[in-house]
Protein backbone atom coordinates (compact mmCIF):
# COMPACT_ATOMS: atom_id res chain seq x y z
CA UNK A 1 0.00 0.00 0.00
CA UNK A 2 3.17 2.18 0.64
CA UNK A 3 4.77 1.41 -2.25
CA UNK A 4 1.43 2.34 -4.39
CA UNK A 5 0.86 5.74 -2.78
CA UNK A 6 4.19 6.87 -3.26
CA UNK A 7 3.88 6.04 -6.83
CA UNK A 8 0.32 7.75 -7.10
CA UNK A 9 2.57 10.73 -5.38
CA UNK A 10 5.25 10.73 -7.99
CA UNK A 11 2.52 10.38 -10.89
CA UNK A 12 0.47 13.24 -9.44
CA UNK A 13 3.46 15.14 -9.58
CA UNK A 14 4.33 14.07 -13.06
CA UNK A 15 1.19 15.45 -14.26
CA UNK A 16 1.20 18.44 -12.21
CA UNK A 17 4.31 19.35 -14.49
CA UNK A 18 3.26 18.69 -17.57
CA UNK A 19 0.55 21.41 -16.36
CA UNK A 20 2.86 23.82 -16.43
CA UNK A 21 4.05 23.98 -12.93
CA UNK A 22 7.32 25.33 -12.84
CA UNK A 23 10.54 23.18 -12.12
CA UNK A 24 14.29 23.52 -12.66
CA UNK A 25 14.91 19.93 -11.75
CA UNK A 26 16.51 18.35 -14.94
CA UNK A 27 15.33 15.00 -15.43
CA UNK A 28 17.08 11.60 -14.70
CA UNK A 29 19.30 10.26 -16.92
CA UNK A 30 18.35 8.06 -20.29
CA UNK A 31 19.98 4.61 -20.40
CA UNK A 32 21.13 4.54 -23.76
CA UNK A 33 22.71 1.48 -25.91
CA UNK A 34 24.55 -1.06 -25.60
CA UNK A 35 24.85 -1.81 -22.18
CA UNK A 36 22.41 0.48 -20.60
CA UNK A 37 25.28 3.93 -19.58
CA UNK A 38 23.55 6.77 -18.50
CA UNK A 39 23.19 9.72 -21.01
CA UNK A 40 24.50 12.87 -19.71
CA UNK A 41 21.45 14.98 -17.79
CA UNK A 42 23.31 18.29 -15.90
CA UNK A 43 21.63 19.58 -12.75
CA UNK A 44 23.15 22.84 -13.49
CA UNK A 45 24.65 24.82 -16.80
CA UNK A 46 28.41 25.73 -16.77
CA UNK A 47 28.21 28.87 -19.04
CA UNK A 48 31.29 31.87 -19.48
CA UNK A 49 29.93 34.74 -17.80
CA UNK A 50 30.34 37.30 -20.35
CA UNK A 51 28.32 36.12 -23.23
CA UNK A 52 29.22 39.06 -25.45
CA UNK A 53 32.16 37.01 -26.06
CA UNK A 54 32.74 34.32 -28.41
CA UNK A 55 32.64 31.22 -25.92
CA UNK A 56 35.11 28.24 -26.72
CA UNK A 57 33.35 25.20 -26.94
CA UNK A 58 34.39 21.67 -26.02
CA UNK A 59 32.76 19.12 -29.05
CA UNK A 60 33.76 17.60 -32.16
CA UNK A 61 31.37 19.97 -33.94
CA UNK A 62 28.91 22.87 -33.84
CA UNK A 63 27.00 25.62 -34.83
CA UNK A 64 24.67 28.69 -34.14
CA UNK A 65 22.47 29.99 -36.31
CA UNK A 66 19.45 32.44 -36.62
CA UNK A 67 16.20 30.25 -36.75
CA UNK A 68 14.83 32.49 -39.24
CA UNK A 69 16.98 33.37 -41.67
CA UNK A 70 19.23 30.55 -41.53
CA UNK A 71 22.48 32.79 -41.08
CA UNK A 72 25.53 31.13 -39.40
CA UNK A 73 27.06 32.87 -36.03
CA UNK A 74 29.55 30.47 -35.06
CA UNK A 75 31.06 27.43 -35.91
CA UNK A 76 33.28 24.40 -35.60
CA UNK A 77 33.69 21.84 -38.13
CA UNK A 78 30.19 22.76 -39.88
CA UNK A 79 30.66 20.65 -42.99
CA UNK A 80 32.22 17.20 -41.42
CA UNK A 81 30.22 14.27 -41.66
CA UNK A 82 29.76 12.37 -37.75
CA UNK A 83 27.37 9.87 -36.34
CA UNK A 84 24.81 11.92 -35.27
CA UNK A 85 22.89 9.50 -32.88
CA UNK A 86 18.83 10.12 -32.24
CA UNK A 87 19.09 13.55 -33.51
CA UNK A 88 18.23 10.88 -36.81
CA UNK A 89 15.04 10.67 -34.86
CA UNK A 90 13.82 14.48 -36.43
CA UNK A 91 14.14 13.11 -39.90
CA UNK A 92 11.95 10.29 -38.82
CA UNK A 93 9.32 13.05 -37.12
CA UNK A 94 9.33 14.96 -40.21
CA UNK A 95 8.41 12.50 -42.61
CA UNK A 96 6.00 10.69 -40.34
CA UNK A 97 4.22 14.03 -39.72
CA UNK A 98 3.92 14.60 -43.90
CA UNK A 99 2.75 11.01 -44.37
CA UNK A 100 0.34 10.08 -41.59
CA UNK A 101 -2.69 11.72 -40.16
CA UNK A 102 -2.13 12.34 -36.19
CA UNK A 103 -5.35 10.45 -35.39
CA UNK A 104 -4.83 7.24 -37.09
CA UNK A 105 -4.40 3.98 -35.13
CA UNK A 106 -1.78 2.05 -36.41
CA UNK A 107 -1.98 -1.66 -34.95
CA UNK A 108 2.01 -2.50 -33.97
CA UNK A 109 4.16 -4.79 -36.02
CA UNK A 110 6.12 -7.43 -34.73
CA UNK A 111 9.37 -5.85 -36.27
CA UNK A 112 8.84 -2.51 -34.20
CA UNK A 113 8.80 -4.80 -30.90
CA UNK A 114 12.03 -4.73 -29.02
CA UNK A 115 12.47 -7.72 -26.21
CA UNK A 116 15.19 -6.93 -23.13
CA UNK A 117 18.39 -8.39 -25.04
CA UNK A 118 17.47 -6.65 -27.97
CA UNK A 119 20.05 -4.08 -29.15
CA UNK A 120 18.56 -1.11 -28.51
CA UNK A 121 15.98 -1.88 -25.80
CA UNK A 122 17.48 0.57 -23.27
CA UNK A 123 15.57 3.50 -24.75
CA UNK A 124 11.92 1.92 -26.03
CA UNK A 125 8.30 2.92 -24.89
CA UNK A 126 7.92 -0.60 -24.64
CA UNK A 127 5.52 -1.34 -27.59
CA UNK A 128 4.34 -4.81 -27.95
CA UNK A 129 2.89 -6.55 -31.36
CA UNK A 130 -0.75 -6.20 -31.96
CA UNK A 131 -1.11 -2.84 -29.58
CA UNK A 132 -2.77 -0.13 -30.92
CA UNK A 133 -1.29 3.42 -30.41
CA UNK A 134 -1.93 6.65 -32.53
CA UNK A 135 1.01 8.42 -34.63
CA UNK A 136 0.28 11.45 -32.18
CA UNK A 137 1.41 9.31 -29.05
CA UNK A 138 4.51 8.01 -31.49
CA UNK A 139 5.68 11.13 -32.17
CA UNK A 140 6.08 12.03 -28.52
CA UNK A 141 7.54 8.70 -27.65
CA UNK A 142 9.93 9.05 -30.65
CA UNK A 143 11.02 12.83 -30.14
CA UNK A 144 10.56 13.07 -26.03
CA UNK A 145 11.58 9.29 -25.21
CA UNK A 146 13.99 8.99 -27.88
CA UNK A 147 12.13 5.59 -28.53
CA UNK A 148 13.53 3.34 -30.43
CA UNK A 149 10.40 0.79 -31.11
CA UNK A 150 8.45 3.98 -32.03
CA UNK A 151 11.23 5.26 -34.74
CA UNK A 152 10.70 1.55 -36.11
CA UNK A 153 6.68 1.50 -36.35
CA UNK A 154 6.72 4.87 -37.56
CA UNK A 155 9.00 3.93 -40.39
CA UNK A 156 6.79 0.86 -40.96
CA UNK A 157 3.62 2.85 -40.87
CA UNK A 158 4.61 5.25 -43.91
CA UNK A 159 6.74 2.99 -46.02
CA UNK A 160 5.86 -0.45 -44.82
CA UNK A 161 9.65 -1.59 -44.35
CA UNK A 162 12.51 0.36 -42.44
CA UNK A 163 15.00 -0.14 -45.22
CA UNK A 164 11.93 1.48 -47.63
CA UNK A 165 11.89 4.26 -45.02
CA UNK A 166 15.53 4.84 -44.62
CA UNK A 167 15.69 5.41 -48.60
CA UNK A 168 12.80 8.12 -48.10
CA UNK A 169 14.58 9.80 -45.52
CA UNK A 170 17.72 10.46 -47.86
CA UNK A 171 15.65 11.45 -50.60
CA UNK A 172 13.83 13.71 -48.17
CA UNK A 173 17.48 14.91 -46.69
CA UNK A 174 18.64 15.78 -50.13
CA UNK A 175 15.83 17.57 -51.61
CA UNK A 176 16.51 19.72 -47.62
CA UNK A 177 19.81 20.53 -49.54
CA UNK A 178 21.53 18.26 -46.78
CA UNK A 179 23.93 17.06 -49.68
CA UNK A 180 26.29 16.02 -46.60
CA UNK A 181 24.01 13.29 -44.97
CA UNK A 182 23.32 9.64 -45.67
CA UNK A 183 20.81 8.24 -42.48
CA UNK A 184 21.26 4.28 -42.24
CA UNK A 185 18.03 3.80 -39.83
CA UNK A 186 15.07 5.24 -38.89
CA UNK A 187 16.55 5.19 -34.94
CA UNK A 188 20.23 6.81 -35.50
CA UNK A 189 21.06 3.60 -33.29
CA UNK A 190 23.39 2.06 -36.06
CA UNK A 191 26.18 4.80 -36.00
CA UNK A 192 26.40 4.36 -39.55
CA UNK A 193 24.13 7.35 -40.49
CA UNK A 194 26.37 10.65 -40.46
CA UNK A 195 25.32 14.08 -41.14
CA UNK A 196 26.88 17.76 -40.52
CA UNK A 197 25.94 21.08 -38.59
CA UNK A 198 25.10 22.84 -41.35
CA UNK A 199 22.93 19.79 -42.77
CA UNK A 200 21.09 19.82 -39.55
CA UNK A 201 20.65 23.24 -39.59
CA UNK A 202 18.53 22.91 -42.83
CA UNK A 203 16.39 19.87 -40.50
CA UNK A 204 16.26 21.76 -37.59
CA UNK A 205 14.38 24.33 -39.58
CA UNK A 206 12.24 22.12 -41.45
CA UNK A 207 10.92 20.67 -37.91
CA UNK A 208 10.32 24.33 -36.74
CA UNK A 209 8.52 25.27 -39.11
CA UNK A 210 5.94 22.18 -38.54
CA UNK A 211 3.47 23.48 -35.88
CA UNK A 212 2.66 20.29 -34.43
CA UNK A 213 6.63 19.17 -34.09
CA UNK A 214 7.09 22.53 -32.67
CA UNK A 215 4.94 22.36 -30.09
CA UNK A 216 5.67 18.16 -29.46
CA UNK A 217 9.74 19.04 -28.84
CA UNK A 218 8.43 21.89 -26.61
CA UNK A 219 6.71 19.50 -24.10
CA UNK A 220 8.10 18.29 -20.84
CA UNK A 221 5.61 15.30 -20.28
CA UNK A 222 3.80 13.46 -22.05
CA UNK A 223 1.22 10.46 -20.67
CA UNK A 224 0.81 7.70 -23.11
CA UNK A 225 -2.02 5.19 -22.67
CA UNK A 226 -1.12 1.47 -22.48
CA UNK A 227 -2.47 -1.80 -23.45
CA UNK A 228 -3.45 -2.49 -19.97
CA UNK A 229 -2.91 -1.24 -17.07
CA UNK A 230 -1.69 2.41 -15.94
CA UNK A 231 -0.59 4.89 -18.31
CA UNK A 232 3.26 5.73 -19.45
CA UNK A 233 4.25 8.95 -18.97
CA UNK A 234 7.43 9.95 -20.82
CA UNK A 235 9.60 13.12 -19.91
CA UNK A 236 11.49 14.86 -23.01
CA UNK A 237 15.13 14.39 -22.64
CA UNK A 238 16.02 17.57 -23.51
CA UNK A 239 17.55 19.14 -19.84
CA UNK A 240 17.78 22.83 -21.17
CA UNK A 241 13.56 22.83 -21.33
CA UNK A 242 14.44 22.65 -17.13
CA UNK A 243 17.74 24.98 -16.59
CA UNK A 244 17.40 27.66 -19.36
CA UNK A 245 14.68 30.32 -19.15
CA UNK A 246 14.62 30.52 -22.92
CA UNK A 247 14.93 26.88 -24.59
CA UNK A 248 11.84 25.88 -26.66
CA UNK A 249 12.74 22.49 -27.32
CA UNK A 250 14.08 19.76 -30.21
CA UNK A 251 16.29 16.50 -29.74
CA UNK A 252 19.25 15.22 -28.08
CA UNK A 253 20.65 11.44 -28.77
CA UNK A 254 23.46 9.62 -27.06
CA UNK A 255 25.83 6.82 -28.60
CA UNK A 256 29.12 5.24 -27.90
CA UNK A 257 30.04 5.95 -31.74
CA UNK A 258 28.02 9.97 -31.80
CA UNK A 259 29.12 11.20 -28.57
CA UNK A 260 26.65 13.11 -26.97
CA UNK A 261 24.71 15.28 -28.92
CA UNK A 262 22.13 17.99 -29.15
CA UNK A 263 20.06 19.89 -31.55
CA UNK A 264 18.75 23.25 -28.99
CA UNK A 265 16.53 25.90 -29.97
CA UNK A 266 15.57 28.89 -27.86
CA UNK A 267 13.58 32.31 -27.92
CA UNK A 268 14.00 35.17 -26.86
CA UNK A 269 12.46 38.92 -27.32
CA UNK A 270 11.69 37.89 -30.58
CA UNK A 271 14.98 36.14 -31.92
CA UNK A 272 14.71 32.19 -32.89
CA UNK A 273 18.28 30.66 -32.31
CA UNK A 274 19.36 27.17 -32.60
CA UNK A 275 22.78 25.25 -31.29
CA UNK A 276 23.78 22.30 -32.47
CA UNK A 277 26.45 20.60 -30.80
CA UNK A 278 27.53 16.69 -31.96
CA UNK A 279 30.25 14.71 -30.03
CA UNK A 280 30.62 16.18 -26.73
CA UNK A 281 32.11 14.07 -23.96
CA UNK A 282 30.03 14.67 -21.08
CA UNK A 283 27.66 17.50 -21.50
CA UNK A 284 26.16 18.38 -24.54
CA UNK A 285 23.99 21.11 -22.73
CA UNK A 286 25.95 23.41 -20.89
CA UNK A 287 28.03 24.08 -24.59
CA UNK A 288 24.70 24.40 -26.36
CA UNK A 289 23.49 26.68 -23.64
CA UNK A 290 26.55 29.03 -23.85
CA UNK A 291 26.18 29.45 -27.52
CA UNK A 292 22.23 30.43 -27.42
CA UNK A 293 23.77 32.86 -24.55
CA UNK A 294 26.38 33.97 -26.92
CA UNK A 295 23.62 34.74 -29.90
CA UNK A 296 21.27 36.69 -28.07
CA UNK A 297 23.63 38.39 -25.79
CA UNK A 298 26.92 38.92 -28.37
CA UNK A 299 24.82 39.93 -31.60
CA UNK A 300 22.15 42.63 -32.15
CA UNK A 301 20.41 43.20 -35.49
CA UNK A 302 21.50 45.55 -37.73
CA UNK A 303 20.26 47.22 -41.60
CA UNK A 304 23.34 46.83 -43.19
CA UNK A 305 22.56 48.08 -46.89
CA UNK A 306 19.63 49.86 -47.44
CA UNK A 307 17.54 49.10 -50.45
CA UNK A 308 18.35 51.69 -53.05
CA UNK A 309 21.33 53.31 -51.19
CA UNK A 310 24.23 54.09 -54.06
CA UNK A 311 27.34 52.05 -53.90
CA UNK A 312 29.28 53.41 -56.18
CA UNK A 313 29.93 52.88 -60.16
CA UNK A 314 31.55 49.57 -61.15
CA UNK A 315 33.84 48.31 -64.61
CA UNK A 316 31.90 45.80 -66.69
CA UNK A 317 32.62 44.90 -70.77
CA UNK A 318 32.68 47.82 -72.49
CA UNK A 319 32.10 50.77 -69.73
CA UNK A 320 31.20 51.98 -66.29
CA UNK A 321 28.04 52.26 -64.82
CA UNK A 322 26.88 53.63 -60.98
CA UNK A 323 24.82 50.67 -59.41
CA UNK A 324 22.61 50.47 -56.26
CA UNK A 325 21.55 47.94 -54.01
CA UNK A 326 18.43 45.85 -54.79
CA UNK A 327 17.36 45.24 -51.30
CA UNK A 328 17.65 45.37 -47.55
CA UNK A 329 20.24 43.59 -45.82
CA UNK A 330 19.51 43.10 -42.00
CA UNK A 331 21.58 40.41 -40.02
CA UNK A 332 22.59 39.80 -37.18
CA UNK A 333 26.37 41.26 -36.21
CA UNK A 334 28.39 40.86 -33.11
CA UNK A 335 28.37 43.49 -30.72
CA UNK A 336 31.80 43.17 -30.27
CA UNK A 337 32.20 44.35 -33.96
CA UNK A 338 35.24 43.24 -35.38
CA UNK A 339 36.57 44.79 -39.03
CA UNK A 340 34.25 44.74 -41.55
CA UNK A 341 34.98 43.89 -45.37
CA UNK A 342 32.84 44.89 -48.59
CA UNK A 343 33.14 43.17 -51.77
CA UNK A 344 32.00 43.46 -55.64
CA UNK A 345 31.56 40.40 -57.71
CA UNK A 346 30.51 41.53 -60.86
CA UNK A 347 28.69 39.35 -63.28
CA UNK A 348 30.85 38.40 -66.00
CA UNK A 349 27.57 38.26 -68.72
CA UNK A 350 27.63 41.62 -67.78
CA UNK A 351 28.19 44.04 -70.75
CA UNK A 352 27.61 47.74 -71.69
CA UNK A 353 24.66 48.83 -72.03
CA UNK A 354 23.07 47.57 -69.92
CA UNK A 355 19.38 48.20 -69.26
CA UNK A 356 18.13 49.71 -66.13
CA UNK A 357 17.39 47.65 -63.24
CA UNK A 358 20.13 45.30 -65.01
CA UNK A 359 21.65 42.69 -61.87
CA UNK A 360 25.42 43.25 -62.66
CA UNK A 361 27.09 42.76 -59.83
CA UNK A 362 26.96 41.09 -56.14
CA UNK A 363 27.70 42.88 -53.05
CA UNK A 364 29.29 40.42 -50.04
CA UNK A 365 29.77 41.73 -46.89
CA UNK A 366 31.66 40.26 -43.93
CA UNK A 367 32.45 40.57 -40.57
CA UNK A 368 36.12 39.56 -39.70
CA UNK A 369 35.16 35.73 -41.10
CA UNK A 370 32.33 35.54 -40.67
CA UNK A 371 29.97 35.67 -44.26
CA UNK A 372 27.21 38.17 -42.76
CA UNK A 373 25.13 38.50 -46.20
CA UNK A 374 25.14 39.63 -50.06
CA UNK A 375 22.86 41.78 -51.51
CA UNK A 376 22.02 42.12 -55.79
CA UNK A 377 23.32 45.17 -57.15
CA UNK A 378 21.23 46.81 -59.64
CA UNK A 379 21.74 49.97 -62.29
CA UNK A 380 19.28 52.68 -62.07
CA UNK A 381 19.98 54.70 -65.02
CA UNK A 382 22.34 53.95 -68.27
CA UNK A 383 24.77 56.73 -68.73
CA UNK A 384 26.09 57.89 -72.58
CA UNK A 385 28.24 55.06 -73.82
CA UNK A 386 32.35 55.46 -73.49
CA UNK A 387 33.66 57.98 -75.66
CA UNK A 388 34.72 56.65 -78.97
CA UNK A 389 38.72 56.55 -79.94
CA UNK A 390 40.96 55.82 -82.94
CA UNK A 391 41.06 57.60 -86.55
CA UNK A 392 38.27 59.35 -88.02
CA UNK A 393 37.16 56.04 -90.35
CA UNK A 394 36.64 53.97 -87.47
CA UNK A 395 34.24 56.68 -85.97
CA UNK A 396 32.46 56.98 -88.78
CA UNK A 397 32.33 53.51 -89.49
CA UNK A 398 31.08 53.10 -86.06
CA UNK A 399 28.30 55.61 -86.13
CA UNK A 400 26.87 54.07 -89.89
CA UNK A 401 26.90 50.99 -87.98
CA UNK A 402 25.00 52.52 -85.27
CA UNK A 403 22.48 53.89 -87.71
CA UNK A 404 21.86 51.15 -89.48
CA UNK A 405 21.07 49.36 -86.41
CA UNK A 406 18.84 51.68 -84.76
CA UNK A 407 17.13 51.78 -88.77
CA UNK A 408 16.62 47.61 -88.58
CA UNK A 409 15.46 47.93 -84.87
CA UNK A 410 12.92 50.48 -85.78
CA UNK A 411 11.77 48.67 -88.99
CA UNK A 412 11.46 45.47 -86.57
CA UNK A 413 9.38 47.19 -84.41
């Protein structure tokens, strides 16, 4: 009787969280494959102080990046391929979402059931053949649990094979523009699948912008109901939802092969940030928190080129001509500003004369290294041509050329 009103305690609680009371209690480690090791959890985030600075950061890879626009504020080893563990597991969300209403019932297949030697078994909702579970309640075992059996029945329910599935996924990851990633499961338990910051920047984006993902990765708790007996409530594994003010969710996976890793998105006063931070040691958290620090604290948004403002006159074939620029360009830049560089890459189809509101050149801007944007440059006006040189015949030859031109143009018209 002890025993099952400490439990009805401990539920209560559960469910008094997922609420919306308030905790910073991050949750208890994930057992993760093969032989059951705790996943790193933090009770508390090690970040530098001053986040104006550019923090150094202790993984094999990483990056932040505006949500929004997709622009790059830090980086290390962006475009390496690495194991990337259950972050795999968004791929799976995102194609599962397109494919499969939220309310259907799918009825469990045998090959999505996962017994206690099973590789793999250490992170499951415990699905057995025959139950019958919505794709909703999937989705938030697959992206809160990180479960494995639900990655597998998922994959099963759109494609009706995981090795069909896994072939939809890279299709899906290329036509992303992740040209860097090739995913070997539906689970990211196989180490084999790799992919690269940047690549999962173009993911991580894909799942934001999916209302229903946004708001699943966003949830602390979620309560399952099972075959028989009392429901399963799962907790998202995702510690920064607990000890950072301003996460709003997405995935974390664990592997002997990945390291640990995290995908980390956060909000704040209106700017969308994500971290992603693959192959840390210990803590994938505390590095992913310091970065989100870093981009809301160390950048502020800026109007670097105004739309219309004059840049100047630039050489193409055959004569000069002013140009402006076609649009805004706002970005981010750090506050700690650091010397900026202009460039002009002109367009080498570009000739003279060219007709207003012409594209002829590019304008690329940095910041120290880092690419902050490029912006179209257009002409607004076509001045007189060049003036003409060499003897007297050539002029003239030039200028009966000319008129015979403008004569066939006219006649033409």
């Amino acid at each position: 009787m002890r025993v099952a009103a400490i439990a009805g305690v401990l539920v209560a609680a559960l469910l008094a969280v997922n609420a919306g009371a308030a905790t910073r209690t991050a949750p208890p480690p994930t057992p993760v494959p093969p032989h059951g090791s705790p996943s790193p959890f933090p009770t508390v985030l090690a970040t530098p102080a001053d986040a104006t600075r550019e923090p150094t950061i202790d993984a094999s890879a990483a990056l932040l990046a505006d949500l929004d626009s997709g622009q790059i504020l830090f980086s290390i080893q962006p475009r390496t391929p690495r194991p990337i563990a259950s972050l795999t597991k968004l791929m799976t969300a995102l194609l599962a979402r397109q494919a499969l209403p939220l309310d259907r019932v799918v009825r469990v297949d045998q090959r999505a059931e996962f017994h206690r030697d099973d590789f793999g078994s250490s992170s499951t909702l415990g699905l057995r053949a025959g139950e019958r579970i919505t794709v909703h309640d999937l989705l938030y075992a697959l992206l809160l649990g990180s479960a494995n059996d639900a990655a597998v029945e998922l994959a099963i329910a759109v494609d009706g094979s995981e090795v069909a599935f896994v072939r939809h996924m890279n299709r899906r990851a290329r036509s992303l523009g992740m040209t860097q990633t090739h995913l070997a499961s539906a689970s990211g338990l196989d180490d084999d699948g790799r992919s690269t910051p940047r690549d999962l920047l173009q993911l991580a984006r894909a799942v934001e912008a999916d209302r229903v993902l946004r708001s699943i990765v966003a949830t602390r708790f979620h309560r399952i109901p099972a075959p028989k007996g009392p429901a399963r409530i799962i907790q998202n594994r995702n510690a920064l939802l607990w000890l950072s003010g301003t996460a709003t969710g997405m995935k974390t996976g664990t592997t002997q092969g990945a390291g640990a890793c995290v995908v980390a998105t956060a909000s704040r006063n209106g700017r969308h940030l994500v971290a992603i931070v693959l192959g840390a040691q210990e803590d994938p958290f505390s590095p992913a928190a310091a970065l989100l620090d870093y981009g809301f604290q160390g950048w502020r948004a800026d109007t670097i080129v105004a739309a219309g403002a004059p840049v100047g006159a630039i050489a193409i074939r055959g004569g000069t001509v002013p140009v402006i620029a076609a649009r805004d360009l706002t970005r981010l830049v750090p506050v700690r500003s650091s010397e900026r560089s202009e460039q002009v890459v002109v367009d080498p189809r570009a000739a003279f004369p060219p007709a207003p509101e012409d594209r002829v050149a590019t304008l690329v801007i940095r910041e120290g290294d880092i690419l902050l944007g490029s912006v179209p440059l257009l002409v607004p006006d076509v001045p007189p041509p060049p003036a003409s040189s060499g003897p007297w015949w050539t002029r003239a030859a030039g200028a009966v050329g000319g008129a015979v031109v403008d004569a066939v143009e006219a006649l033409a018209a």
